[in-house]
Protein backbone atom coordinates (compact mmCIF):
# COMPACT_ATOMS: atom_id res chain seq x y z
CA UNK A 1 -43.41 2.77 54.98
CA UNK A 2 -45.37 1.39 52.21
CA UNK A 3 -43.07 4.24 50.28
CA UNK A 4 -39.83 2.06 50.45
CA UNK A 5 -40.37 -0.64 47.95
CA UNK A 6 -40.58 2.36 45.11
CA UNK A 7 -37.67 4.34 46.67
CA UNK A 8 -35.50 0.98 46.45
CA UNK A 9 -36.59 0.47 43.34
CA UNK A 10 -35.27 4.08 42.23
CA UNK A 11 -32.22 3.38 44.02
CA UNK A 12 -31.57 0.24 42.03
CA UNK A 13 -32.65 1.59 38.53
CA UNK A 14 -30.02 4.92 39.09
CA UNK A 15 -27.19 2.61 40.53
CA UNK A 16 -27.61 0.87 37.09
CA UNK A 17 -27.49 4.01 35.09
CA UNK A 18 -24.39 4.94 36.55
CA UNK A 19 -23.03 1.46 35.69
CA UNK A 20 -24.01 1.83 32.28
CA UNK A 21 -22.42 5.03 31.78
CA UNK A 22 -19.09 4.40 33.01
CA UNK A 23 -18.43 1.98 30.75
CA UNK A 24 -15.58 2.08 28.11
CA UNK A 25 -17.06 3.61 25.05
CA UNK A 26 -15.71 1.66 22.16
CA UNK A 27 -13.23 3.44 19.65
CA UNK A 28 -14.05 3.99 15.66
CA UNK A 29 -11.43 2.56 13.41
CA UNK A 30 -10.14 5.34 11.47
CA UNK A 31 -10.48 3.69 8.19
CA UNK A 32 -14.22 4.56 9.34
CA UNK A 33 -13.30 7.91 8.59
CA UNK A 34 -11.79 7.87 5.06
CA UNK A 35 -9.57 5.56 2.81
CA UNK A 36 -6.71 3.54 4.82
CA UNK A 37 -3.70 4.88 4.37
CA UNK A 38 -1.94 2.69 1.85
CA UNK A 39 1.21 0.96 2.98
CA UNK A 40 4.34 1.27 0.56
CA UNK A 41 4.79 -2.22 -1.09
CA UNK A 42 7.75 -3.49 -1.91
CA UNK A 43 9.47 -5.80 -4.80
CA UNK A 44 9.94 -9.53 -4.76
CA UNK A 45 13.37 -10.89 -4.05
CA UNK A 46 16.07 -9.66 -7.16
CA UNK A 47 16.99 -12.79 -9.72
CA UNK A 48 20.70 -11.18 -9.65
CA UNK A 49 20.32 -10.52 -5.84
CA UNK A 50 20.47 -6.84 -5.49
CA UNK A 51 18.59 -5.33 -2.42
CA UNK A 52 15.08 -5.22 -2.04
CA UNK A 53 13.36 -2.05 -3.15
CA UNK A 54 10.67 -0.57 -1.50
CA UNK A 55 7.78 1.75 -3.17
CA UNK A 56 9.30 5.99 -2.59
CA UNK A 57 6.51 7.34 -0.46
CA UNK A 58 4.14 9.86 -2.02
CA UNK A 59 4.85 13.62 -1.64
CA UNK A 60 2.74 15.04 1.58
CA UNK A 61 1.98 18.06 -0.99
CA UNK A 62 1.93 18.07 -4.71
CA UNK A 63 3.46 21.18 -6.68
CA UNK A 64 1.84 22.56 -9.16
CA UNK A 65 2.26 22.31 -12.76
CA UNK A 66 5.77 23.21 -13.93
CA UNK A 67 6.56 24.25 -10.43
CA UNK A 68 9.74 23.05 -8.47
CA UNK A 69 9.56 19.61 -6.43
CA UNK A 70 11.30 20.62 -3.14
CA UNK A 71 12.70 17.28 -2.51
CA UNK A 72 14.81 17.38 -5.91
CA UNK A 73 14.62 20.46 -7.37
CA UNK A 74 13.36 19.19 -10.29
CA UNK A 75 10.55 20.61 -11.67
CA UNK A 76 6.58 18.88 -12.06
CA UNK A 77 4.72 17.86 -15.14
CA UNK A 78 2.33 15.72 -15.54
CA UNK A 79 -0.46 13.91 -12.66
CA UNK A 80 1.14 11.74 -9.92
CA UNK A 81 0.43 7.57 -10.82
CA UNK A 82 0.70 5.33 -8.15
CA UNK A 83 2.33 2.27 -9.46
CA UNK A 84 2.94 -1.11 -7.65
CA UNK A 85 6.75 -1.98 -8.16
CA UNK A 86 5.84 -5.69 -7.46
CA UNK A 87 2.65 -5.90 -9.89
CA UNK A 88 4.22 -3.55 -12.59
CA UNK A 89 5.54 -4.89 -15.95
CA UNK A 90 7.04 -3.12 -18.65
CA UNK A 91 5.78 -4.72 -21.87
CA UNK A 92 7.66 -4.82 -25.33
CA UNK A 93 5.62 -5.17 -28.54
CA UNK A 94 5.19 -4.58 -31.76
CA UNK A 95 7.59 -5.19 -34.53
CA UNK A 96 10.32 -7.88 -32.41
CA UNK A 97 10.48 -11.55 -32.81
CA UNK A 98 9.69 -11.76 -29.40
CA UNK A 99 7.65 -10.02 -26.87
CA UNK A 100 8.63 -9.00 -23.52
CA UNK A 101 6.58 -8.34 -20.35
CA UNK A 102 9.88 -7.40 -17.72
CA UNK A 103 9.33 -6.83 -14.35
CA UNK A 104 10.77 -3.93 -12.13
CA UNK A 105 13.51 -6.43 -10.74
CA UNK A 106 14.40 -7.96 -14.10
CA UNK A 107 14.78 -4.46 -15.13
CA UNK A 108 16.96 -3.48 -12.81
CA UNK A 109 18.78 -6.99 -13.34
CA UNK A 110 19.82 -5.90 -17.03
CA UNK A 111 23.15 -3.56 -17.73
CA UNK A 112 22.94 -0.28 -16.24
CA UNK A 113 24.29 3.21 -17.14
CA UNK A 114 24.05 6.22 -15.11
CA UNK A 115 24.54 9.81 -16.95
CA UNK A 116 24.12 13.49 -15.99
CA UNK A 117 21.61 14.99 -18.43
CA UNK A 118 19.34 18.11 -18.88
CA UNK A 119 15.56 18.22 -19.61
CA UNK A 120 14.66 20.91 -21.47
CA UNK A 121 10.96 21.63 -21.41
CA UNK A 122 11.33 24.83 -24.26
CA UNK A 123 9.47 28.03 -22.57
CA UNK A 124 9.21 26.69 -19.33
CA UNK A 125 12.07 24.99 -17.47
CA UNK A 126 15.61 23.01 -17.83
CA UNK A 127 16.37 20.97 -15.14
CA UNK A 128 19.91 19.12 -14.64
CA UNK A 129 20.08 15.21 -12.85
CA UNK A 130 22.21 12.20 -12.88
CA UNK A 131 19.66 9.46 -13.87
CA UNK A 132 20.34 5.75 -13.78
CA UNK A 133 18.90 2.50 -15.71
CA UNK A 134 18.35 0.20 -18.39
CA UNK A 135 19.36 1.53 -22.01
CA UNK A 136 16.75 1.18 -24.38
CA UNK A 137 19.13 -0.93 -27.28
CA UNK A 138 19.61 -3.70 -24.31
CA UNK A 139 15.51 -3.79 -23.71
CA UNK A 140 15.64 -4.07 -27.78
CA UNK A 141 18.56 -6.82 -28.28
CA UNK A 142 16.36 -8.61 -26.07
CA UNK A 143 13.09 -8.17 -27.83
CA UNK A 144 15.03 -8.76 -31.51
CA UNK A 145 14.12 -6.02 -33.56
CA UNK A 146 12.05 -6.98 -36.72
CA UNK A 147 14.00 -5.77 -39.88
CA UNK A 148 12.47 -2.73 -41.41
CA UNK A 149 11.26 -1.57 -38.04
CA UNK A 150 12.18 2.56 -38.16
CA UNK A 151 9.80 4.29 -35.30
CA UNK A 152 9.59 3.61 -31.14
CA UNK A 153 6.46 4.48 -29.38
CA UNK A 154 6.68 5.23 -25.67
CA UNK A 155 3.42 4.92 -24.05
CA UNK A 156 2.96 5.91 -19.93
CA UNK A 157 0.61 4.20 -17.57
CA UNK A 158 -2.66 7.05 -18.64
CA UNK A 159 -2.09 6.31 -22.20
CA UNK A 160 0.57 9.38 -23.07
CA UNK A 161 2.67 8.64 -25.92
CA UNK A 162 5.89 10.18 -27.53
CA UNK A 163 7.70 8.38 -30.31
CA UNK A 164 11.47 8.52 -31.31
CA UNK A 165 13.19 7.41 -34.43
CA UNK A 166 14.73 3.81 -34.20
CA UNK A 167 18.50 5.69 -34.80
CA UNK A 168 18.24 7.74 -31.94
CA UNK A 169 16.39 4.67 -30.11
CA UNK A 170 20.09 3.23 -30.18
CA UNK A 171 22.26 5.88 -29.24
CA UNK A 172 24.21 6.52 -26.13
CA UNK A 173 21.87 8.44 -23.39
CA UNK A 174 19.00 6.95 -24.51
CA UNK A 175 17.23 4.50 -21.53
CA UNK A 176 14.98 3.89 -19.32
CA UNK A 177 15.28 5.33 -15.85
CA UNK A 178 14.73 3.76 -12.39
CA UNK A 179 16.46 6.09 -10.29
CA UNK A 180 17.55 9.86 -9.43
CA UNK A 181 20.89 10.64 -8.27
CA UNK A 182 21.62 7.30 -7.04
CA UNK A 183 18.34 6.40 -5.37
CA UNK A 184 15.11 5.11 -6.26
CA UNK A 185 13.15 7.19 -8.96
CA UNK A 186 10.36 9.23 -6.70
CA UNK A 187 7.04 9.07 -7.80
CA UNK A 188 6.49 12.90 -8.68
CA UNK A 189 9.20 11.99 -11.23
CA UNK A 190 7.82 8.67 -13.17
CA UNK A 191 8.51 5.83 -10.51
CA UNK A 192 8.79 2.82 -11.80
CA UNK A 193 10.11 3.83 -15.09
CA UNK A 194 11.02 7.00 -17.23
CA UNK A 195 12.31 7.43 -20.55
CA UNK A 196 15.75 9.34 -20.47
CA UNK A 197 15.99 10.98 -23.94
CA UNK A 198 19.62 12.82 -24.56
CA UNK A 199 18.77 16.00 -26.53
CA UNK A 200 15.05 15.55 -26.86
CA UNK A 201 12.45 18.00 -25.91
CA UNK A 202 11.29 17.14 -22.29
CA UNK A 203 7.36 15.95 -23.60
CA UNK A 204 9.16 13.23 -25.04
CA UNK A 205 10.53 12.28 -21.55
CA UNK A 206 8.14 9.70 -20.69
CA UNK A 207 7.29 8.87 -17.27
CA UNK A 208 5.38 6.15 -15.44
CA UNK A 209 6.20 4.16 -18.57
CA UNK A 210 4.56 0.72 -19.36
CA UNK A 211 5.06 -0.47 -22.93
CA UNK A 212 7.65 0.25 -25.70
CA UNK A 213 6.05 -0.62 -28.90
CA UNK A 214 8.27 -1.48 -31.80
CA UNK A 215 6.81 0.24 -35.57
C-alpha cells in the first residue's frame, strides 16, 4: 500500500487540471482586432435653436470615381473626408475688414435658400438636386468685403481650390450647401459644407469646404 500516497497525489494534481480548464476563458475586446468603430458625433446646441444635427454615417461601400452613389443618385468625385460637425469651422479671410471662423451651427443659423440645380461635370456626368444653405453674399456682408477685392478662392479640407469672380460670388444660386433634398448633406457629397455654383462647371463645386478667401 505504500503505492497510495502517489496515486492520491495523481488524483489531486488531475482534479486540479480539470478545475483549471473549465474555467471561463476571458473575451478579447474587439478594438484588439482593428480600429474602434468611430461613433457619429454630433453638434453643440443651435444659437437660434434649431434641432440638433448629428454626423450622416459613412457609406458601407464607396463608388468609384464618377460612378453613381446609390443612396442619391448622384454621382462620386473626389476622396471621402471625415469631418467633425462640432470641431469644424469655416474660416473667412483675406481681403474683409473682418475675419470669420463660423461654426456648422452658426452656419446653419444665417438666412437660408434652397434651389434645384444641375452639376455638370462636362464629359462625364450631370446630375440634378435640390440643395439647401447659406448664400455666399450673406457669409460676405458679414466678413465686409475690402474695396477693390475682384476674385473668391474656395479651398476644401485636402487643400483643393477653385476660384470664382467676385460678380458671380454675389449672384442668386451661388452658396454654400449643408444639405441634400431637405436633409443633412451626406458625406460622399461634401458634409459639412459644399459650394453650390449656378452654371459653373462641376470642379468648381467645392466640397468638404473650409475657408473662403477674399482676393
Amino acid at each position: 500500500m505504500k503505492s497510495c500516497p502517489v496515486i492520491l497525489r495523481c488524483l489531486i494534481l488531475l482534479v486540479v487540471a480539470v478545475l483549471a480548464a473549465c474555467q471561463p476563458i476571458e473575451s478579447t475586446p474587439a478594438a484588439a482586432f482593428g480600429p474602434p468603430v468611430t461613433q457619429a458625433s454630433a453638434t453643440p446646441a443651435s444659437p437660434c435653436g434649431l434641432p440638433t444635427v448629428q454626423a450622416p454615417p459613412q457609406p458601407e461601400v464607396t463608388p468609384a470615381l464618377y460612378q453613381q452613389d446609390p443612396a442619391t443618385g448622384l454621382h462620386v468625385t473626389g476622396v471621402l473626408h471625415d469631418i467633425d460637425p462640432a470641431a469644424y469651422r469655416l474660416k473667412v479671410t483675406g481681403a474683409v475688414t473682418q475675419e470669420l471662423s463660423l461654426s456648422y451651427e452658426e452656419l446653419r443659423c444665417l438666412p437660408k435658400v434652397a434651389t434645384k440645380e444641375t452639376l455638370d461635370c462636362p464629359g462625364f456626368f450631370t446630375d440634378v438636386a435640390t440643395w439647401g444653405g447659406v448664400p455666399l453674399s450673406e457669409i460676405l456682408k458679414l466678413a465686409g468685403v475690402k474695396s477693390g477685392a475682384t476674385e473668391i478662392r474656395l479651398i476644401a479640407d485636402d487643400g483643393y481650390t477653385a476660384q470664382i469672380t467676385m460678380e458671380e460670388a454675389l449672384q442668386d444660386g451661388y452658396y454654400l450647401a449643408y444639405e441634400l433634398e431637405g436633409q443633412t448633406l451626406p458625406q460622399l457629397h461634401g458634409f459639412p459644407l459644399r459650394a453650390v455654383l449656378r452654371g459653373q462647371p462641376g470642379f468648381k463645386w467645392v466640397k468638404w469646404l473650409v475657408e473662403v478667401q477674399v482676393h
